[in-house]
Protein backbone atom coordinates (compact mmCIF):
# COMPACT_ATOMS: atom_id res chain seq x y z
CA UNK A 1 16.37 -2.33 24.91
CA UNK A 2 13.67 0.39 24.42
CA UNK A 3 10.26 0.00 24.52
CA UNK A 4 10.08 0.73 20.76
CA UNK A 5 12.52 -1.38 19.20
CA UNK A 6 11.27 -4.60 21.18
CA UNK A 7 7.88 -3.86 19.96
CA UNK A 8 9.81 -3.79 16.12
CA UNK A 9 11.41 -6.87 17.68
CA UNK A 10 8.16 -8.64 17.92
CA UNK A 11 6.09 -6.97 15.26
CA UNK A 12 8.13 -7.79 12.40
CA UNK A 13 9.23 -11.32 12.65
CA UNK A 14 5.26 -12.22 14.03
CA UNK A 15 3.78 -10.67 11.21
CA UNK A 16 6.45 -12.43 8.52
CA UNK A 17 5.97 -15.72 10.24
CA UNK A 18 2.46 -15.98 10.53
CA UNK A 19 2.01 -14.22 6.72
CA UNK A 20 4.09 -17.14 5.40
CA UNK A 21 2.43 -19.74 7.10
CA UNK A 22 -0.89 -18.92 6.47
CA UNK A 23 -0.23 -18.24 2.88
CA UNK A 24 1.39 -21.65 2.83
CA UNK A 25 -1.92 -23.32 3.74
CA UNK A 26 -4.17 -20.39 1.71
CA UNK A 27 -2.46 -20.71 -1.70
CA UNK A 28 -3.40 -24.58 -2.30
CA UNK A 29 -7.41 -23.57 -1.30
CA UNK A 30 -7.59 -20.71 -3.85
CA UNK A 31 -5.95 -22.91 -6.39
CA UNK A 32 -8.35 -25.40 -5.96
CA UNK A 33 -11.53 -23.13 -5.65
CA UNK A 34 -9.79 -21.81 -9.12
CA UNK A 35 -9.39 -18.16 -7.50
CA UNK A 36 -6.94 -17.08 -10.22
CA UNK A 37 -5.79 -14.30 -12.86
CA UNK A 38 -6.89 -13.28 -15.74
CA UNK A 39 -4.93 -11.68 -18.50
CA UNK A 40 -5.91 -9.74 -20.65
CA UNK A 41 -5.01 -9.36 -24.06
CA UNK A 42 -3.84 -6.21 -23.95
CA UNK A 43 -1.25 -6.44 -21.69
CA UNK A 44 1.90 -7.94 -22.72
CA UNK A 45 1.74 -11.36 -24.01
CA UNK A 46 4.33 -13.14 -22.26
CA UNK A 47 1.74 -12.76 -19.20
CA UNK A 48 -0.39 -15.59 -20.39
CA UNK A 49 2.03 -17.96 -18.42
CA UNK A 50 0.98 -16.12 -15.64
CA UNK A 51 -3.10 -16.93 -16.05
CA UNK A 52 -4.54 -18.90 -13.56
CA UNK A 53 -2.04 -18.09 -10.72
CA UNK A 54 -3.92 -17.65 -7.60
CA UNK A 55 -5.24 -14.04 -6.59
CA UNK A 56 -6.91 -12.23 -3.40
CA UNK A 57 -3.57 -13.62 -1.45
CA UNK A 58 -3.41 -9.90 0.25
CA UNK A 59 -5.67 -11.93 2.72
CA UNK A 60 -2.47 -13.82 3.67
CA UNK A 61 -0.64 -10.55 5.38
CA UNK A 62 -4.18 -8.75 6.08
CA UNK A 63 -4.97 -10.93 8.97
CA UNK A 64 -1.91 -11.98 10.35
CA UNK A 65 -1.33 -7.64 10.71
CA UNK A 66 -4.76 -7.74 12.70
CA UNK A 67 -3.71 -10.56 14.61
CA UNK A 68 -0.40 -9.18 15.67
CA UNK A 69 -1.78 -5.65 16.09
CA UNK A 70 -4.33 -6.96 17.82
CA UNK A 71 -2.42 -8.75 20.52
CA UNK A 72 -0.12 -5.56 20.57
CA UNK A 73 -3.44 -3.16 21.24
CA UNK A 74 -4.29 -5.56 24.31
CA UNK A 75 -1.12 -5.74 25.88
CA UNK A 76 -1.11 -1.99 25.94
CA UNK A 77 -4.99 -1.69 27.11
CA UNK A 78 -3.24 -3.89 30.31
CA UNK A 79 -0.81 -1.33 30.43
CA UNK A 80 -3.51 1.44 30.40
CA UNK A 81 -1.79 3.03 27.70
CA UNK A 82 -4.19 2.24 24.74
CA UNK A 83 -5.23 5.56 23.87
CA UNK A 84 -1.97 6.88 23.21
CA UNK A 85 -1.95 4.21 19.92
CA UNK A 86 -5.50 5.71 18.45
CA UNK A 87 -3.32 7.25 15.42
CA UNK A 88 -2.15 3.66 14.51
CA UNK A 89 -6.01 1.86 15.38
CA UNK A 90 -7.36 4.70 12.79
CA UNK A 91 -4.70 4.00 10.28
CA UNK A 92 -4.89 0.16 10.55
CA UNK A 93 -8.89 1.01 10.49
CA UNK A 94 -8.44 2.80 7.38
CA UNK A 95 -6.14 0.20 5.63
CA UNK A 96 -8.26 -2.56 6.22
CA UNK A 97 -11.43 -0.57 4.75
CA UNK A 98 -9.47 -0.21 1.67
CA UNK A 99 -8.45 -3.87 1.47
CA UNK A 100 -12.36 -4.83 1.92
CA UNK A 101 -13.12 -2.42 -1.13
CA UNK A 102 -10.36 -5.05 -2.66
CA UNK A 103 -12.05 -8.26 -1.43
CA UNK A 104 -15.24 -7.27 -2.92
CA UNK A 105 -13.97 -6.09 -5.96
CA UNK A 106 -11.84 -9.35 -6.15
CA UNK A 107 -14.67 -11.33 -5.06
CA UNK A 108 -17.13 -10.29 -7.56
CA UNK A 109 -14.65 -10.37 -10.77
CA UNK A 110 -13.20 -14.01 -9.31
CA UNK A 111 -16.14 -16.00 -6.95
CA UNK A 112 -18.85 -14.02 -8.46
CA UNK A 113 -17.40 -14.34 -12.35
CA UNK A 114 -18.34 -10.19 -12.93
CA UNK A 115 -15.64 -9.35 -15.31
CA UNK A 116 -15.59 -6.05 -14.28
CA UNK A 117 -16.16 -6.49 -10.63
CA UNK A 118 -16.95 -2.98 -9.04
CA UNK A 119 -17.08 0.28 -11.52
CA UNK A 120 -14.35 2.82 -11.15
CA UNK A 121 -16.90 4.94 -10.26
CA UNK A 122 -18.21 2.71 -7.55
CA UNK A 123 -14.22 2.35 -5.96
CA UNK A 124 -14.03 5.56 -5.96
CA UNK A 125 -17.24 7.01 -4.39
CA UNK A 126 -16.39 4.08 -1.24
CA UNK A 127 -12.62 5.59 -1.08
CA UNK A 128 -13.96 8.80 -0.49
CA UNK A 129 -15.93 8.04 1.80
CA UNK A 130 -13.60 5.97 3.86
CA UNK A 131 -10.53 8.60 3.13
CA UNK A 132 -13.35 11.36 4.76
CA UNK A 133 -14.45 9.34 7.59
CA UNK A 134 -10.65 8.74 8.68
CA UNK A 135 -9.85 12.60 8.32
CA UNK A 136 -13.25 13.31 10.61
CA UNK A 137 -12.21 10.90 12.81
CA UNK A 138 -8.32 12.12 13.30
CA UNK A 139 -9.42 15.46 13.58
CA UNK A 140 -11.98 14.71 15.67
CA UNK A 141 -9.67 12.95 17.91
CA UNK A 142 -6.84 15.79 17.87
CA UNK A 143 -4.88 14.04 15.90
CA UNK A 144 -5.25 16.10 12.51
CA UNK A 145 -3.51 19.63 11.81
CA UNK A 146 -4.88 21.94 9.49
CA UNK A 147 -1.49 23.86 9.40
CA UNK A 148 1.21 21.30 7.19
CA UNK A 149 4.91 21.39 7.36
CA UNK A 150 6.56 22.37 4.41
CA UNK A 151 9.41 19.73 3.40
CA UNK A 152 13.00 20.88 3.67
CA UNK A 153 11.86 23.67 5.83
CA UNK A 154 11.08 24.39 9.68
CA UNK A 155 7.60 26.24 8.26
CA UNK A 156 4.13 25.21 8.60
CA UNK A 157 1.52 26.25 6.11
CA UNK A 158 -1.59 26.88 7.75
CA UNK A 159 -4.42 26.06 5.12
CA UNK A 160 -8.20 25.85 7.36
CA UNK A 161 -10.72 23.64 5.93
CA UNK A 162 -8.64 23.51 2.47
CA UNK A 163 -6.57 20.56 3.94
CA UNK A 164 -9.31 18.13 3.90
CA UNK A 165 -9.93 18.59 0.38
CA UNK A 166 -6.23 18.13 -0.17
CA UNK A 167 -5.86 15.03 1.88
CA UNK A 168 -8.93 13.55 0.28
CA UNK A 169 -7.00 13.27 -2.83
CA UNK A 170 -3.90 12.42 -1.49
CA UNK A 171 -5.07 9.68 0.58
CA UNK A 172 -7.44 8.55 -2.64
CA UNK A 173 -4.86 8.98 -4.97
CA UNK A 174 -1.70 6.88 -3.22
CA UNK A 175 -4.22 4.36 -2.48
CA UNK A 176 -4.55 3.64 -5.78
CA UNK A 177 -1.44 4.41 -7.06
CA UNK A 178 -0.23 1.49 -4.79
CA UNK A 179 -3.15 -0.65 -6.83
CA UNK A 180 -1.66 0.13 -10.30
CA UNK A 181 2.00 -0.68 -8.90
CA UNK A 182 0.97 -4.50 -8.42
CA UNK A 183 1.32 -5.12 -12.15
CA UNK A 184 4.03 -7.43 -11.76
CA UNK A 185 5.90 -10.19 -9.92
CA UNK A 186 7.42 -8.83 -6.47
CA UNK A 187 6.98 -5.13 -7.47
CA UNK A 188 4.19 -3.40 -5.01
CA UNK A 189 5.46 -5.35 -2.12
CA UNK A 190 9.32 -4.41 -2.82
CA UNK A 191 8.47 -1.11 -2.94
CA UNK A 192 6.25 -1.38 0.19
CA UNK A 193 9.30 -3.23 2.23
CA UNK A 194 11.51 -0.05 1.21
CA UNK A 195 8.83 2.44 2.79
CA UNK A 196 8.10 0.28 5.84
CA UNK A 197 12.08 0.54 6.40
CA UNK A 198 11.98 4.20 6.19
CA UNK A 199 9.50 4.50 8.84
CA UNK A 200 11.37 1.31 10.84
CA UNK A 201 14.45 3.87 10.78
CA UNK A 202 12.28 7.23 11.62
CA UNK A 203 10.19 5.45 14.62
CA UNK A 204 13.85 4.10 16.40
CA UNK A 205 15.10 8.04 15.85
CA UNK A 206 11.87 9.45 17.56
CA UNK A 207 11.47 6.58 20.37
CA UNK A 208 7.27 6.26 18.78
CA UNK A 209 6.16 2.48 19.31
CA UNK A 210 3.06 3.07 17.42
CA UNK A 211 5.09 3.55 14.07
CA UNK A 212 7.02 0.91 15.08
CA UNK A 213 4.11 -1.09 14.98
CA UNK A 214 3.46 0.50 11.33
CA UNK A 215 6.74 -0.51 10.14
CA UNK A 216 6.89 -4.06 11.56
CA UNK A 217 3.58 -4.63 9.79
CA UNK A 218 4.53 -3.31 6.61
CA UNK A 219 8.04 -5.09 7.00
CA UNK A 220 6.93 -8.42 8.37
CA UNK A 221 3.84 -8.06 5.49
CA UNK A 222 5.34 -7.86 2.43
CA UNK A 223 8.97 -9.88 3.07
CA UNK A 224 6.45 -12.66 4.35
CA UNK A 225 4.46 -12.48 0.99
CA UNK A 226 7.10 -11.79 -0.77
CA UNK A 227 8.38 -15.22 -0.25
CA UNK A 228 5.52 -16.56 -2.62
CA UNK A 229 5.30 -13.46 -4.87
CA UNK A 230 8.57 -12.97 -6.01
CA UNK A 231 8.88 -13.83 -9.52
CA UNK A 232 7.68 -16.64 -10.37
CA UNK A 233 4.98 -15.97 -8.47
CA UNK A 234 2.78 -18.29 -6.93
CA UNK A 235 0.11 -16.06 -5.32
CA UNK A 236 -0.80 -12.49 -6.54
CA UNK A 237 -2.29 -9.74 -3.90
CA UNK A 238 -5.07 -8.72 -6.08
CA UNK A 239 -7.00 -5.44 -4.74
CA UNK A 240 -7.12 -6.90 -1.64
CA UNK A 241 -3.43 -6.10 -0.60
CA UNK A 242 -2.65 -3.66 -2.77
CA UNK A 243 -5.21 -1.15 -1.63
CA UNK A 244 -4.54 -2.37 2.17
CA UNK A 245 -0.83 -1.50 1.60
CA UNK A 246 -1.51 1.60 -0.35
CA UNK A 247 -3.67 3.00 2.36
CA UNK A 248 -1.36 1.69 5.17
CA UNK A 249 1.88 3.74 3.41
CA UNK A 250 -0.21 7.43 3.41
CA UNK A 251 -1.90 6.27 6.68
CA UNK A 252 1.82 5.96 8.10
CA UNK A 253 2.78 9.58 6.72
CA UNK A 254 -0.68 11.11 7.92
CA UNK A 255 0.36 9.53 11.67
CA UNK A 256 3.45 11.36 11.79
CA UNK A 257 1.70 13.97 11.30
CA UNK A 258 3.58 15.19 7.81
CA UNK A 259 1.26 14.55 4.72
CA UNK A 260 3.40 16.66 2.53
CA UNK A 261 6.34 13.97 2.91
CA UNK A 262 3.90 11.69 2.01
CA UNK A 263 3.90 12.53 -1.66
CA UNK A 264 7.82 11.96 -1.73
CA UNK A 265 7.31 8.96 0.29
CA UNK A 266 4.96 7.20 -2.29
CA UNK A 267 6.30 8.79 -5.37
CA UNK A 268 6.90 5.69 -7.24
CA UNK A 269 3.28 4.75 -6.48
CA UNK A 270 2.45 8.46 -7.73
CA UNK A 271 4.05 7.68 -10.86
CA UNK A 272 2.90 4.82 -12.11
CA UNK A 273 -0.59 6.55 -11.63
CA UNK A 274 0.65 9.67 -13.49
CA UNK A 275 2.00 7.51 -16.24
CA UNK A 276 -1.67 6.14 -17.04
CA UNK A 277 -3.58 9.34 -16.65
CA UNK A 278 -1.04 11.11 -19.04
CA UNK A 279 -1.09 7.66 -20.98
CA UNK A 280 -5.10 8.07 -21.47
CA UNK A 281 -4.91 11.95 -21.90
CA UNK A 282 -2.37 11.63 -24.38
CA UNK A 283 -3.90 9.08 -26.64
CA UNK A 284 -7.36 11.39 -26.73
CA UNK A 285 -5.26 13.83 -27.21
CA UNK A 286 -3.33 12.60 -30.16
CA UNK A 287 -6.34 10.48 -31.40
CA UNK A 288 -4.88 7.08 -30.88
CA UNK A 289 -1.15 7.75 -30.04
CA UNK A 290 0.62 6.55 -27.55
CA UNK A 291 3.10 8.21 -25.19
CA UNK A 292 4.38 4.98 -23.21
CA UNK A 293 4.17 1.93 -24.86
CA UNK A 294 2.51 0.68 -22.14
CA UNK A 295 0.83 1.76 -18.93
CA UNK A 296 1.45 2.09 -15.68
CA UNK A 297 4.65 2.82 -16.32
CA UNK A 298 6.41 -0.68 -15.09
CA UNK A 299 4.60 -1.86 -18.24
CA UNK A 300 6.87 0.41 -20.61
CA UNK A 301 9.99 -1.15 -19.34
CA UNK A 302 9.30 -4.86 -19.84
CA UNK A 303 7.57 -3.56 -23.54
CA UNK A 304 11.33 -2.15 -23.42
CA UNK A 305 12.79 -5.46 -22.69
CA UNK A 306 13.84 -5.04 -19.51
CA UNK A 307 13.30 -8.50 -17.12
CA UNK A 308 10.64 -8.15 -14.30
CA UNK A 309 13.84 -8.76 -11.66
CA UNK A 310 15.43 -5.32 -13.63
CA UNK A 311 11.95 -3.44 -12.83
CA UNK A 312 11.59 -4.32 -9.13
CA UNK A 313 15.42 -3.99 -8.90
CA UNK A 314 15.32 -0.10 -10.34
CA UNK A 315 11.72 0.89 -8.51
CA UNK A 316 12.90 -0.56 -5.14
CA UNK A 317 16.53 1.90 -5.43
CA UNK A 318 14.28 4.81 -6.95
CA UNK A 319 12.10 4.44 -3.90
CA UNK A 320 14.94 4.36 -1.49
CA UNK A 321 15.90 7.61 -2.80
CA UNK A 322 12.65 8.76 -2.49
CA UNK A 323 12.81 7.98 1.12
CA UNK A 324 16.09 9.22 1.34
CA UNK A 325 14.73 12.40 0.33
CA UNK A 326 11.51 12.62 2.39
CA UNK A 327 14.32 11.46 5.48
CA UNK A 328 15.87 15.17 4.94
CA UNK A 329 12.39 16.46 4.22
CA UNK A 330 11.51 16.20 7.56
């Protein structure tokens, strides 16, 4: 067997294991330290049940993937073959960043009691910052191309210093648009297990064992959480995951080296944030009315009556044709 797929081999089931074990012993000591949800009264009502559930359980799959990744980093430093993996170290470096702008958020609003936990404005100066200190540092490293590759087409696009802008907002805005997709029970990470199959499929067609890595993470991650966050769900991610797998999906696209596929890889992520902003410009707009009857987007359906297994059903096959898409993209 290939170097690649034994690394998926290994990956994957370590990261799923070890994310379900840990969670098994992590869930009882944030229910008893009373580390749970609140619901507001805005959102829809039938999410009171859900108040109290235990949050911040993105720590559950955030340090199992270190673990694993690190023991996969030292085998390869034996190897001497570390520095060919610095795409996936800046990547995992830039998820995890992410996830701590998560913890503290989390930890303020939930350990701290600050209803409203860090500003927007605060989240988003940090993202920034992080997003532009992993672009220096791929670039920096050789690992960043000004020139992008248009989708469907064997072109490049050769924009100078007008990429960085560009991926500043791309990497900023899939970030959180995987943040706004955790709204309900098994959603984010259903979505997340259909993109870290895409690149499972991608890194066995181009023999890389660094995206392997990626996808056995993402894989292993989110099937392992899933086990406790499917609905009913007895652990929520909270900022902490979903910002860790937000940044981990773009991070994946920026690795390969095709940002542009990106978009069409995190579409459904890009929606549900496109559904609030036109949610919030429409109602200034309009002076009060409303163009979903809910927002993000997943919020509309169940307003709709649709069940929460309906929504993750229908955003897991619109992201597989998403992927299916970016797949000829390439």
């Amino acid at each position: 067997m290939e170097s690649y797929a034994i690394t998926f081999a290994v990956v994957a089931p370590a990261v799923f294991i070890l994310t379900a074990l840990f969670l098994r012993f992590l869930i009882p000591v944030l229910k008893s330290r009373k580390i749970g949800q609140k619901i507001l009264d805005i959102g829809p009502r039938w999410h009171k049940s859900k108040e109290g559930t235990p949050i911040m359980g993105g720590i559950g799959f955030i340090l199992p993937s270190l673990l694993v990744a690190a023991g996969f980093f030292l085998w390869q430093w034996t190897r001497g073959e570390s520095a060919s993996y610095i795409p996936l170290a800046l990547t995992l470096a830039f998820a995890v960043m992410n996830g701590a702008i998560g913890f503290v958020d989390d930890y303020f609003k939930l350990i701290k009691k600050q209803n409203e936990g860090l500003t927007a404005k605060q989240k988003l100066f940090l993202q920034f910052v992080i997003a532009g200190a992993y672009l220096c540092v791929l670039s920096y490293t050789g690992h960043f191309e000004t020139a992008w590759q248009i989708p469907f087409t064997d072109f490049s696009l050769e924009l100078g210093w007008f990429s960085y802008p560009i991926a500043l907002v791309l990497l900023v805005g899939v970030v959180n648009g995987g943040n706004l997709t955790d709204g309900i029970d098994g959603l984010a990470s259903s979505v997340t297990c259909v993109i870290g199959g895409f690149f499972a499929l991608l890194a066995f067609c181009t023999m890389d064992s660094g995206l392997s890595v990626l996808s056995g993470i993402l894989i292993g991650a989110t099937l392992g959480f899933l086990i406790y966050n499917f609905h009913p769900a007895k652990v929520f991610m909270g900022d902490t995951g979903s910002l860790f797998l937000g940044a981990l999906v773009i991070g994946g696209a920026f690795q390969i080296g095709a940002p542009l596929v990106g978009i069409l890889l995190s579409m459904v992520f890009l929606l549900e944030m496109l559904s609030s902003f036109l949610q919030i410009f429409y109602f200034r707009l309009t002076h009060g009315k409303r163009l979903f009857r809910m927002a993000p987007v997943h919020h509309h359906f169940e307003k709709c009556g649709w069940s929460e297994y309906r929504i993750v059903a229908v955003f897991s096959f619109v992201e597989l044709l998403f992927c299916v898409l970016a797949w000829f993209a390439l």
